[in-house]
Protein backbone atom coordinates (compact mmCIF):
# COMPACT_ATOMS: atom_id res chain seq x y z
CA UNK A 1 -10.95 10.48 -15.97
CA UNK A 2 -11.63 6.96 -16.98
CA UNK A 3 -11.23 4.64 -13.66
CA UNK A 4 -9.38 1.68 -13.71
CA UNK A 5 -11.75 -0.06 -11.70
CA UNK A 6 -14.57 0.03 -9.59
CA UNK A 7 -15.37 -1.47 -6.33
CA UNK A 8 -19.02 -1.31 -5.10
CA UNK A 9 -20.17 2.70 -5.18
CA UNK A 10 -16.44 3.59 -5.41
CA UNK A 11 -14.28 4.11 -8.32
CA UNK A 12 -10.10 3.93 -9.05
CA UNK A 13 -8.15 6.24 -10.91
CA UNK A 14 -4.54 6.50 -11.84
CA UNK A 15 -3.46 9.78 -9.90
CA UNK A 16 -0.68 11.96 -11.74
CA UNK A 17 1.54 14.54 -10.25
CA UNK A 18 -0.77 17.26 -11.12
CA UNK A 19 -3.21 14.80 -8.68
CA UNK A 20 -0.40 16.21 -6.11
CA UNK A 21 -2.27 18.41 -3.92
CA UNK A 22 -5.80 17.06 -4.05
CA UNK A 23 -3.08 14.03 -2.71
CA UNK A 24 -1.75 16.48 -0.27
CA UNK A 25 -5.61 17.85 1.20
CA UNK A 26 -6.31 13.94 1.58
CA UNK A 27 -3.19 13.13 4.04
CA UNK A 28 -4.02 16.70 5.89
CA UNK A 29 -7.18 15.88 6.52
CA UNK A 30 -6.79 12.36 7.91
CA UNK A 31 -3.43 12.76 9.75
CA UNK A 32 -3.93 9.76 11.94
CA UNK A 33 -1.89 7.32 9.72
CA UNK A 34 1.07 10.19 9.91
CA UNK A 35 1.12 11.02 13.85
CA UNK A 36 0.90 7.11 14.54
CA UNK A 37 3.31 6.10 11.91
CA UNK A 38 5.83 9.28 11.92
CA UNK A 39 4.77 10.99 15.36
CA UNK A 40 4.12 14.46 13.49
CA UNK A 41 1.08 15.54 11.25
CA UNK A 42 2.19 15.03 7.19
CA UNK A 43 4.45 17.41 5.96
CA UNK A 44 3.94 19.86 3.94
CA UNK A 45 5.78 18.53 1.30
CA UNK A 46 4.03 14.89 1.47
CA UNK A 47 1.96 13.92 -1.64
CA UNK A 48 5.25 14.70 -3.75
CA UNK A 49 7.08 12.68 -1.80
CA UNK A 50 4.23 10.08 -2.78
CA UNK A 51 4.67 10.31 -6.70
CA UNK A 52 9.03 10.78 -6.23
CA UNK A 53 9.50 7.89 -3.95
CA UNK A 54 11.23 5.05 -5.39
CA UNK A 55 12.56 1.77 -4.07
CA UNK A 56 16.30 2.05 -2.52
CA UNK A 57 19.33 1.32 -5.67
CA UNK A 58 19.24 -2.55 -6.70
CA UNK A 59 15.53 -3.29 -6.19
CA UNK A 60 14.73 -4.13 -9.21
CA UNK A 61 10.71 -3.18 -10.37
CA UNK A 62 8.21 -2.16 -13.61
CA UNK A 63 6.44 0.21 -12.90
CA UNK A 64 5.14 2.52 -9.85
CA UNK A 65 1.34 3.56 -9.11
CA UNK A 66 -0.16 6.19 -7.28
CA UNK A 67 -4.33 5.17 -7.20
CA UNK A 68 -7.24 7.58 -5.92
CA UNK A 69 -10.32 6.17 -4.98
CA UNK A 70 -13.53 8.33 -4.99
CA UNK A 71 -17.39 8.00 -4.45
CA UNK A 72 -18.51 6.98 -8.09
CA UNK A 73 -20.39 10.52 -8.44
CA UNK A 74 -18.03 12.21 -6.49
CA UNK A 75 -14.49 13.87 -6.83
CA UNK A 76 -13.77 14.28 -2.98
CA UNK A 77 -10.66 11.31 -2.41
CA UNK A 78 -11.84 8.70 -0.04
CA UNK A 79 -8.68 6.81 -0.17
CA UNK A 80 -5.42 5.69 -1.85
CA UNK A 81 -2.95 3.42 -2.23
CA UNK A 82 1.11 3.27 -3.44
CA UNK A 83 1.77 0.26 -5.37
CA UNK A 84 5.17 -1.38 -7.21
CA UNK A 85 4.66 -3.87 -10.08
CA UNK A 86 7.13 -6.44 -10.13
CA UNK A 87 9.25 -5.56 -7.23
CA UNK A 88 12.52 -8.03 -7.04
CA UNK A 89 11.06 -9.92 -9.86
CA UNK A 90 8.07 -10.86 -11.97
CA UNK A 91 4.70 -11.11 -10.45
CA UNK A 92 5.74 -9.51 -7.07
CA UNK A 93 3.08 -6.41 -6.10
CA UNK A 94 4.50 -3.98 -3.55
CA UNK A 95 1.67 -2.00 -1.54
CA UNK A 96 3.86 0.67 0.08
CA UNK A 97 0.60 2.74 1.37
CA UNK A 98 -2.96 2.00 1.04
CA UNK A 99 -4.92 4.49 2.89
CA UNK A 100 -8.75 5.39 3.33
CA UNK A 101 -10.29 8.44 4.91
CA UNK A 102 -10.25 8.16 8.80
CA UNK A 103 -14.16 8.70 9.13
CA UNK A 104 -14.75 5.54 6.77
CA UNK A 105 -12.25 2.99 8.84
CA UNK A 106 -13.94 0.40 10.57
CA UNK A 107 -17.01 0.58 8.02
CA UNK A 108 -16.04 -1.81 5.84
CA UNK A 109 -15.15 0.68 2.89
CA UNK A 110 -11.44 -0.44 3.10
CA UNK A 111 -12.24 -4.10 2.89
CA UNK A 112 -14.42 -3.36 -0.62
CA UNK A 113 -11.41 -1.07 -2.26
CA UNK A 114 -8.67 -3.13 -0.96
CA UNK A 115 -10.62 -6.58 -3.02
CA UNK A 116 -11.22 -4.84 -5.96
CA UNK A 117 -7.41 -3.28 -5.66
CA UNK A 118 -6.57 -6.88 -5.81
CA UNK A 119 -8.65 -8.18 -8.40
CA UNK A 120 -6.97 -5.44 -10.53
CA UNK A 121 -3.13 -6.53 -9.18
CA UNK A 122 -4.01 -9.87 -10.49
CA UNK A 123 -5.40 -8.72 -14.03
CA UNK A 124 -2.29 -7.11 -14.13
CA UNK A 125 -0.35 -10.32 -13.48
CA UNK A 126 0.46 -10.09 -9.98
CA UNK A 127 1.16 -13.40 -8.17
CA UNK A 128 1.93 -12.09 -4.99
CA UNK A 129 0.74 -9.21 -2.54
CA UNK A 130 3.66 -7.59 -0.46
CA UNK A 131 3.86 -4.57 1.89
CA UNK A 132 5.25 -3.76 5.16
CA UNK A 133 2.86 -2.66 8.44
CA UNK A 134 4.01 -0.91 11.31
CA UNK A 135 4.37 -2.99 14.52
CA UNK A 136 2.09 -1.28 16.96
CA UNK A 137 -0.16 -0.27 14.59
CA UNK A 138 -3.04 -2.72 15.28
CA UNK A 139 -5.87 -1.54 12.95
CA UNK A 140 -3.54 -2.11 10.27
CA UNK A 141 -2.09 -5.44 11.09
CA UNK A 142 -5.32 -6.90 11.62
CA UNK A 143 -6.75 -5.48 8.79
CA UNK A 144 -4.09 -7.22 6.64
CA UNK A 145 -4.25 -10.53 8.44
CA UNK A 146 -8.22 -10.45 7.75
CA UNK A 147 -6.91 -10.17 3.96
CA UNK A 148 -4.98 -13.01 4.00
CA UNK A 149 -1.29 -11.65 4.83
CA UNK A 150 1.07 -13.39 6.79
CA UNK A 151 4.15 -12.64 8.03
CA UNK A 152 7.23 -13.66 6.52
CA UNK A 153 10.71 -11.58 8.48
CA UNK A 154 10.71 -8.06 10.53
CA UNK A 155 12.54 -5.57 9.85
CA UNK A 156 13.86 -3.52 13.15
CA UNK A 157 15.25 0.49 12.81
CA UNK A 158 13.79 2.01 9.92
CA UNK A 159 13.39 5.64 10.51
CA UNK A 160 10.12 7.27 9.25
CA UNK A 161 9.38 10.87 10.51
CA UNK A 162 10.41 11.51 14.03
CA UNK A 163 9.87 7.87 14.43
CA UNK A 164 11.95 4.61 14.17
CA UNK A 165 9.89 1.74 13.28
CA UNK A 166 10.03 -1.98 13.37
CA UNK A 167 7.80 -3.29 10.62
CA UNK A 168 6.35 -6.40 9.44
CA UNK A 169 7.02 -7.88 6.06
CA UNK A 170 3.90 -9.50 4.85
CA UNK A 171 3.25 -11.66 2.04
CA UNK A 172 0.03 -13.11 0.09
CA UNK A 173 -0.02 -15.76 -2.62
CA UNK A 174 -2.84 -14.44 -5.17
CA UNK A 175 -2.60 -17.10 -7.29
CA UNK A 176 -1.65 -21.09 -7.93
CA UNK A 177 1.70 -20.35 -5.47
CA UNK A 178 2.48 -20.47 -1.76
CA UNK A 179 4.74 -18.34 0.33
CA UNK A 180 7.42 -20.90 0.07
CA UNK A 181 6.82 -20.17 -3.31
CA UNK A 182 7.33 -16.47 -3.05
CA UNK A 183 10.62 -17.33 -0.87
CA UNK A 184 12.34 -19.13 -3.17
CA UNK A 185 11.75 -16.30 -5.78
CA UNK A 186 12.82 -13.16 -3.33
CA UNK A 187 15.34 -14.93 -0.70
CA UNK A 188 15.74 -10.88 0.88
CA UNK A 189 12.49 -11.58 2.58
CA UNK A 190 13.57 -15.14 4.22
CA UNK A 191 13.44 -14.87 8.17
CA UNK A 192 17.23 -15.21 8.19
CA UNK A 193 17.78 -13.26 5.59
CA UNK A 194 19.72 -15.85 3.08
């Protein structure tokens, strides 16, 4: 399969449904991000849910992404990532999960795929970075601070698993714009809401 991009010694591809339980082997064997996220390991059912999720009725978007990365001579999955073009409106990139194998945290692997992920977004024509981190989880909120992701409302109550997390909102201009910029464009993520 022809990757999308590379980054360093690894390499992005598009991952289809048929991707679903190579998908599925990669969550069940690094359940950390479930138990601290959902308080359970993933479900069986959890790389479908993956490729089926879609953003609540009224959230307007283009198109959805499920990525793989891999060693660039390798098939074994060293990571993903769940992404939304165009989420509320043009330019607007949604990460919803970016994950890399638990062995590999910390090494700087996550860093590498996570810049060239972005490089890509903005080929694509993303102007902005959005996702939402779990409060509590500290690897990951530092990780996307040392990206350049700030915080722009919480959201308190959302159930995930056994569960019910609060969760950061987090925002990063990737081109010539500012996070006022990106507030005036999706008012839902204002800190009071308007």
């Amino acid at each position: 399969m022809e990757p999308l991009f590379v980054a360093g010694a690894w390499r992005c591809v598009e991952l289809r449904e048929a991707d679903a339980p190579a998908l599925q082997r990669f969550y069940e064997d690094n359940p950390a991000y479930s138990q601290m996220v959902e308080g359970m390991p993933p479900p069986a059912g959890s790389a479908q849910e993956t490729f089926d999720a879609r953003p609540p009725a009224g959230w307007p978007y283009g198109r959805k992404w499920v990525l793989g990365f891999a060693e660039d001579d390798g098939e074994s999955m060293i990571g993903m990532a769940d992404l939304l073009s165009d989420l509320f409106t043009e330019g607007v990139w949604h990460v919803g999960l970016f994950m890399v194998a638990t062995p590999l945290q910390g090494s700087g692997v996550a860093s590498a795929l996570y810049e060239g992920l972005e490089t890509w977004m903005i080929g694509r024509g993303a102007v902005f970075g959005r996702l939402g981190v779990v409060i509590g989880n500290t690897r990951a909120e530092r990780f996307w601070e040392r990206c350049g992701y700030r915080e722009v409302r919480r959201r308190e109550g959302i159930p995930m698993g056994r569960r019910v997390n609060d969760i950061r909102v987090m925002v990063k201009p990737l081109a010539e714009a500012s996070i006022s910029d990106y507030l005036a464009l999706v008012a839902r993520d204002r800190m009071d809401g308007t």
